[in-house]
Protein backbone atom coordinates (compact mmCIF):
# COMPACT_ATOMS: atom_id res chain seq x y z
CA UNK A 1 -62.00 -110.32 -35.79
CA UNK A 2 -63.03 -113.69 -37.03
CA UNK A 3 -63.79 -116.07 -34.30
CA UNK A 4 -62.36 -119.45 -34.72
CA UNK A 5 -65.14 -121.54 -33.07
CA UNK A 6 -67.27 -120.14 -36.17
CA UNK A 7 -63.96 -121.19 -38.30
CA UNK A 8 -64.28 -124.34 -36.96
CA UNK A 9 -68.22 -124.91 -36.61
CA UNK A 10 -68.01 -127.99 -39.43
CA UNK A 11 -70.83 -130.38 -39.23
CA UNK A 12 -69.79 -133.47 -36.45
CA UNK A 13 -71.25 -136.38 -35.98
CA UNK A 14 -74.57 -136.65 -34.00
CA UNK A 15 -72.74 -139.31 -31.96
CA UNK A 16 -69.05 -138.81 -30.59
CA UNK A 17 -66.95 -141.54 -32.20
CA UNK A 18 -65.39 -142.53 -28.92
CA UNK A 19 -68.60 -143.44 -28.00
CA UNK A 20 -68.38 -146.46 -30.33
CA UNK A 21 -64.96 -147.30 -29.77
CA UNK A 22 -65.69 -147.91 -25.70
CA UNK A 23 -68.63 -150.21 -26.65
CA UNK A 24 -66.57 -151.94 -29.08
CA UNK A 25 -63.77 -152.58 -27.10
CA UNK A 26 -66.12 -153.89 -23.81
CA UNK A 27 -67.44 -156.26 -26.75
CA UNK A 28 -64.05 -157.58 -27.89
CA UNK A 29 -62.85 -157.83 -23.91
CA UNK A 30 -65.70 -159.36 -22.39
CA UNK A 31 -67.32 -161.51 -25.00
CA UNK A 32 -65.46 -161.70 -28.64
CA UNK A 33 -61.67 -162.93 -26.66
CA UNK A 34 -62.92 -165.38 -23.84
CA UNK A 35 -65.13 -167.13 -26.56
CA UNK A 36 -62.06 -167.51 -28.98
CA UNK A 37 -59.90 -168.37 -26.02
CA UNK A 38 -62.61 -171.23 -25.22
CA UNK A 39 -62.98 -172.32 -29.19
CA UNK A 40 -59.02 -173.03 -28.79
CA UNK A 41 -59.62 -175.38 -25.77
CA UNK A 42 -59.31 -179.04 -26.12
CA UNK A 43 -62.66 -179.64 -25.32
CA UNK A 44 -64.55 -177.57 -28.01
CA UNK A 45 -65.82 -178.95 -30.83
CA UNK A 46 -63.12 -177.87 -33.92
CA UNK A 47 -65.77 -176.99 -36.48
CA UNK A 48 -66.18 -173.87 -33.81
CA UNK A 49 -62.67 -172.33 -34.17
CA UNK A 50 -63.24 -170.99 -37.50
CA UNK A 51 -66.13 -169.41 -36.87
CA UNK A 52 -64.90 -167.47 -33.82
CA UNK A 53 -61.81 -166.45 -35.65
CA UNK A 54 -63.74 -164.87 -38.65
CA UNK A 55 -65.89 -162.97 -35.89
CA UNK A 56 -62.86 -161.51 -34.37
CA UNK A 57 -61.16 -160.80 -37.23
CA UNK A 58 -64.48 -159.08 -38.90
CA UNK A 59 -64.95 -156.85 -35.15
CA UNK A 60 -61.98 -155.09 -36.15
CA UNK A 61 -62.49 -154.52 -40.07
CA UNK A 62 -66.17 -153.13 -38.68
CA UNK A 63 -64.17 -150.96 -36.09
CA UNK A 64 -61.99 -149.52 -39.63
CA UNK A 65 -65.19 -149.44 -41.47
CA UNK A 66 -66.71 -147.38 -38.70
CA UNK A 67 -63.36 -145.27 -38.63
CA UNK A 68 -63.59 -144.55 -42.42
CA UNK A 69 -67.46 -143.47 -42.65
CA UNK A 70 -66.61 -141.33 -39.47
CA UNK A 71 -63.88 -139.68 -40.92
CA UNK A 72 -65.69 -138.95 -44.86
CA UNK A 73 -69.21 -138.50 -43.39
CA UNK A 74 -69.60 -136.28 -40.77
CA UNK A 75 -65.85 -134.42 -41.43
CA UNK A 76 -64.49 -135.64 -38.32
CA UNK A 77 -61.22 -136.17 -39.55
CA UNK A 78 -59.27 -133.96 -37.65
CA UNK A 79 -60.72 -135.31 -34.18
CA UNK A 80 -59.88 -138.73 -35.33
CA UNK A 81 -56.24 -137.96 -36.29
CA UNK A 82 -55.42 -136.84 -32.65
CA UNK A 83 -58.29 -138.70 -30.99
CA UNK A 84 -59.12 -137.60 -27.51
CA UNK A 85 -60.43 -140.95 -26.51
CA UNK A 86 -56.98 -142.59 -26.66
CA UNK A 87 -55.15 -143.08 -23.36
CA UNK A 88 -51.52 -142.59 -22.56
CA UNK A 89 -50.70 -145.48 -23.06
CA UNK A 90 -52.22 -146.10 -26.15
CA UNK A 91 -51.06 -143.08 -28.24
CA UNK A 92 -47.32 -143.99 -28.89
CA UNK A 93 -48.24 -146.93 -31.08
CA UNK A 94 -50.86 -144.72 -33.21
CA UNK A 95 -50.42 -143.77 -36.46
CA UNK A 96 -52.33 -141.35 -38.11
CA UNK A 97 -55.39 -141.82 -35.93
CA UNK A 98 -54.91 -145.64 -34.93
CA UNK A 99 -52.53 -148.82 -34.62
CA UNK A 100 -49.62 -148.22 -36.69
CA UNK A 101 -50.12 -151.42 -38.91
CA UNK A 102 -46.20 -152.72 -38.43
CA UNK A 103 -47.93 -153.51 -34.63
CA UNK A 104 -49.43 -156.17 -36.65
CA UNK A 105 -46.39 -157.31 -39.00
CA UNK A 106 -44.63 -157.09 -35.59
CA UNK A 107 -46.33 -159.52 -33.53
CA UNK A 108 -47.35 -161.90 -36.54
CA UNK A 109 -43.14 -161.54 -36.37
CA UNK A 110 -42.89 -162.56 -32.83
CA UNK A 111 -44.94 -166.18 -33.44
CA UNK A 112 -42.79 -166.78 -36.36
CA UNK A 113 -39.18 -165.82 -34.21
CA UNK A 114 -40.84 -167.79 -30.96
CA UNK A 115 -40.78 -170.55 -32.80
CA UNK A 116 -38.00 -171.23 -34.91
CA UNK A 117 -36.30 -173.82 -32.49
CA UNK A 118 -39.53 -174.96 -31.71
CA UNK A 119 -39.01 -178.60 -30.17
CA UNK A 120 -42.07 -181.12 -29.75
CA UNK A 121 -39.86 -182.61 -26.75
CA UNK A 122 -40.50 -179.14 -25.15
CA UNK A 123 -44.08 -178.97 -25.32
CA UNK A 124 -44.69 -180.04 -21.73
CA UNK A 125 -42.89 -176.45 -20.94
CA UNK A 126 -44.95 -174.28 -23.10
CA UNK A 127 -48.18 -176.00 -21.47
CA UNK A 128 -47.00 -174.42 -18.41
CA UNK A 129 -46.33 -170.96 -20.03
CA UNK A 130 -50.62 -171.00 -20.76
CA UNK A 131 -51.02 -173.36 -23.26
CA UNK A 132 -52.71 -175.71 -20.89
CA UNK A 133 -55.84 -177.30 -21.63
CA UNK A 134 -55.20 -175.91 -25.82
CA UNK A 135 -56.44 -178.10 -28.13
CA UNK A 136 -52.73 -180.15 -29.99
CA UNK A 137 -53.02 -178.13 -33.11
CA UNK A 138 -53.06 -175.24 -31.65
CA UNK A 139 -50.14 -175.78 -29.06
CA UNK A 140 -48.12 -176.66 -32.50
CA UNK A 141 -49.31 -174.49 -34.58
CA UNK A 142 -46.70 -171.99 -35.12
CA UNK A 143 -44.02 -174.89 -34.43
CA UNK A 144 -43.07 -175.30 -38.37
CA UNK A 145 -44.32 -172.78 -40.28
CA UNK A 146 -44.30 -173.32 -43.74
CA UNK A 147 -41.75 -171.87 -46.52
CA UNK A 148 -44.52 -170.07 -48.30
CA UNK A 149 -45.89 -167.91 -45.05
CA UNK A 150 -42.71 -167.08 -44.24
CA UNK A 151 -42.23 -165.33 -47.57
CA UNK A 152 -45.72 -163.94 -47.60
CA UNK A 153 -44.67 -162.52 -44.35
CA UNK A 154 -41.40 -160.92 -45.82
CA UNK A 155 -43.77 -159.73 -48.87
CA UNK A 156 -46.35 -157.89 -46.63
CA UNK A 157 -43.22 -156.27 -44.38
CA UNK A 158 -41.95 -155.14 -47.70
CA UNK A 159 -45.50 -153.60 -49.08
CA UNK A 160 -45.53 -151.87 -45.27
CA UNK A 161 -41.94 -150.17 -45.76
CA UNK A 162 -42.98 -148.70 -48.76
CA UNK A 163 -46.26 -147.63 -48.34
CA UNK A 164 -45.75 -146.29 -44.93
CA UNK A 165 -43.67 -143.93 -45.93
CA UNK A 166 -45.62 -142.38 -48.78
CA UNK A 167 -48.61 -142.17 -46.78
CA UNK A 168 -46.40 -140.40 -44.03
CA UNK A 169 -45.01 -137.86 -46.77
CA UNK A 170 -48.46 -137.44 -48.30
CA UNK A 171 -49.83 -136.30 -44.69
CA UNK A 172 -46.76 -133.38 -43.87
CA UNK A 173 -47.68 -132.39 -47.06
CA UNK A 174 -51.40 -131.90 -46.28
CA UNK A 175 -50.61 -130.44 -42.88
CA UNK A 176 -47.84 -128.08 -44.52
CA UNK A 177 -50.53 -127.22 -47.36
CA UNK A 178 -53.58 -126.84 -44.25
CA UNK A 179 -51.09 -124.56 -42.22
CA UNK A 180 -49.47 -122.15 -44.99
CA UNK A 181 -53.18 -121.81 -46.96
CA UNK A 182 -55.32 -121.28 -43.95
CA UNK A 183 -52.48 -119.37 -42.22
CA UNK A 184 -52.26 -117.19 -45.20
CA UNK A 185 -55.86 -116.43 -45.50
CA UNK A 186 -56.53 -115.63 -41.98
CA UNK A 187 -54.24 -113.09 -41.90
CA UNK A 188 -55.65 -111.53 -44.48
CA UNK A 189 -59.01 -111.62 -42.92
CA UNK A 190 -57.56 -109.15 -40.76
CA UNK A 191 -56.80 -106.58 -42.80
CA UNK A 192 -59.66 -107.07 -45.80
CA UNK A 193 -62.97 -107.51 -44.86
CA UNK A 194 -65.11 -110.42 -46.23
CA UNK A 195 -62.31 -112.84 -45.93
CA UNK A 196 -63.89 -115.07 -43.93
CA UNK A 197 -64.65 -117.48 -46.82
CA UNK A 198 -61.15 -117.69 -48.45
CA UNK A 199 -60.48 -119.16 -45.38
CA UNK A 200 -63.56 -121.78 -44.89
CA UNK A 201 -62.75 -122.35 -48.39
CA UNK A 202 -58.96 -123.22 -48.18
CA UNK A 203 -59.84 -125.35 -44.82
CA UNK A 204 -62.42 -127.46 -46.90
CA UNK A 205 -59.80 -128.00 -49.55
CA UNK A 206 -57.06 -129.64 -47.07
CA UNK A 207 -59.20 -130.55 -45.06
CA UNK A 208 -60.23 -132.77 -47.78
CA UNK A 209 -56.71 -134.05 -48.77
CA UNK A 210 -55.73 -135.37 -45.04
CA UNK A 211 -59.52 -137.08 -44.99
CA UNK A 212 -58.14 -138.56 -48.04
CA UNK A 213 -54.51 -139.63 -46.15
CA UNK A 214 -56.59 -140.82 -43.23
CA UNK A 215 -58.89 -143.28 -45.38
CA UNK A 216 -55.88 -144.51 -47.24
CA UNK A 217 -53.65 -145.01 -43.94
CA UNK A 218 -56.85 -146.75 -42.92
CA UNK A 219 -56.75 -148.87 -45.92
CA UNK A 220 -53.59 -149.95 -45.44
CA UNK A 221 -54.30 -151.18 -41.99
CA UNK A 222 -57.64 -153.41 -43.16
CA UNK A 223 -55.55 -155.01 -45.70
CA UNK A 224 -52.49 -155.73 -43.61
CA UNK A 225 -55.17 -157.77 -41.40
CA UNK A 226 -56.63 -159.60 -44.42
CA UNK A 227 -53.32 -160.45 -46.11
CA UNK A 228 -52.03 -161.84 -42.35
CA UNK A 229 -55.49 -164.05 -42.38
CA UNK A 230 -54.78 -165.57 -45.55
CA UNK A 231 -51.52 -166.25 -45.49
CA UNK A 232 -52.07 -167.92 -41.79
CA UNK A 233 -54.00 -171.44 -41.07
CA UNK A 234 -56.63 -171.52 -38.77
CA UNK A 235 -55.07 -172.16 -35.32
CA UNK A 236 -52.71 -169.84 -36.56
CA UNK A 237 -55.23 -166.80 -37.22
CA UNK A 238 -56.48 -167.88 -33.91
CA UNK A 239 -53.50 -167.26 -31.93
CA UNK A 240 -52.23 -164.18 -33.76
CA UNK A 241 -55.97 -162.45 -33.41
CA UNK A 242 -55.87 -163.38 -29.47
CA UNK A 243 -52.44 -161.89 -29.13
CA UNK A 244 -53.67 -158.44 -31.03
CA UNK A 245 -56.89 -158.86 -29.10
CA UNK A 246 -55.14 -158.78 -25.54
CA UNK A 247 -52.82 -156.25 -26.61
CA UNK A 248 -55.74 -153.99 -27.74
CA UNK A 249 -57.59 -154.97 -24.15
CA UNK A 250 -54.50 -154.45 -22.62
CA UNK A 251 -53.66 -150.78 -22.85
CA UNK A 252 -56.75 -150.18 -21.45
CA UNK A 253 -56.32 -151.57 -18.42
CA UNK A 254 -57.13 -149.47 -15.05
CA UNK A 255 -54.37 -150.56 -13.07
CA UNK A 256 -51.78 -151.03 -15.96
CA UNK A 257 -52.69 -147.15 -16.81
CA UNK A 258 -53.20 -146.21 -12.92
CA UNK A 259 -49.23 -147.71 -12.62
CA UNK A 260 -47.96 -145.78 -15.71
CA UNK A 261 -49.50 -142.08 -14.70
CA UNK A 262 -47.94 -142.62 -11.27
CA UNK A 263 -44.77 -142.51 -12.94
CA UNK A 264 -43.73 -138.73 -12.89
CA UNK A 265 -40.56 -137.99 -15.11
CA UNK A 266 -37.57 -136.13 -13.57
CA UNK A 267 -36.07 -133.13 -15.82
CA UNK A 268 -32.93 -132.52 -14.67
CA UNK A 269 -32.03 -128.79 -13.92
């Protein structure tokens, strides 16, 4: 009887993946966030700001990069579409192996919705709610936003509720194709002998095509965070990346996680 560990004995990477992704993230929570938090402070010297913001945003097109060369070099794909270092709390915002990218659409929403009533006379308030201590132009800086990002906005939404879609469609497809090929072939390596490499062969092939859905799903997410960083100013950017940034940090935290695995759900009888 074919054994699937042999099946399934594809090359992996010499280091685990979720190896990177806990260094990463200690980098973006302990040094990348407080030093764009303090670049936002009305004490540091402006010229900083956009420095710091380019460095976030280019930590998390190096975490896609990484993602992508993971996934078409070392044929890890299948580990990073149901990765195993994701928490419980992380995994019902992922999409096909990471942040679904309306997370990003989303919050870039929320500044935009925040502030539509946005009132100068109020700003006394919303240094109380954290903004204390922010340099001006960054307290303000989502208090009129401009005609032309609002319709960028509304033109990246729309590229996301078309392409998500596809990509979604293209994937069943690949995991129907992965499960009626493979399926097929392995049971008729039970009754023929030397079958074994129809079946490596048909798991190379779709095994292939959902690398191929992965990268492009990937894709999608990079340039959702590109288009958001043009279409933003500065102090903008800023605030949007810190937002993403905490909420990133923030599923990982050991008491927010320790609270939510307490919670035991109740099946009725």
């Amino acid at each position: 009887m074919l054994k699937a560990v042999s099946l399934f004995g594809r090359k992996k990477t010499i280091r685990p993946f979720k190896n990177f992704y806990a260094e990463w993230i200690v980098t973006l929570r302990t040094t990348l966030l407080p030093v764009l938090r303090q670049s936002m402070s009305s004490n540091s010297p402006h010229h900083l700001l956009p420095t710091h913001v380019d460095t976030v945003h280019t930590h998390f097109q190096s975490y896609y990069a990484a993602l992508d060369l993971a996934a078409s070099s070392h044929n890890d794909v299948a580990q990073l579409l149901y990765p195993d270092h994701r928490n419980p709390l992380e995994s019902p915002f992922l999409w096909l192996g990471d942040l679904h990218p309306y997370l990003f659409t989303n919050l870039l929403r929320s500044f935009l919705n925040d502030n539509d009533d946005f009132d100068l006379k109020e700003s006394g308030e919303r240094l109380d709610l954290g903004l204390s201590g922010r340099d001006w132009n960054v307290v303000t800086a989502w208090g009129s936003p401009s005609t032309g990002l609002t319709s960028r906005v509304e033109q990246i939404e729309c590229g996301l509720r078309l392409m998500v879609p596809a990509i979604s469609a293209r994937f069943r497809d690949a995991q129907k194709g992965f499960v009626e090929r493979v399926g097929a072939e392995w049971g008729r390596s039970e009754r023929e002998e030397g079958a074994k490499g129809g079946i490596e062969e048909a798991l190379e092939a779709e095994m292939d095509e959902m690398t191929g859905v992965f990268l492009d799903a990937n894709r999608l997410r990079r340039s959702v965070l590109s288009d958001i960083m043009g279409a933003t100013s500065v102090y903008q950017a800023a605030l949007f990346l810190e937002g993403l940034a905490q909420f990133v940090v923030g599923l990982r935290d050991h008491e927010l996680l320790g609270q939510f695995e307490r919670c035991k759900m109740v099946i009725n009888s």
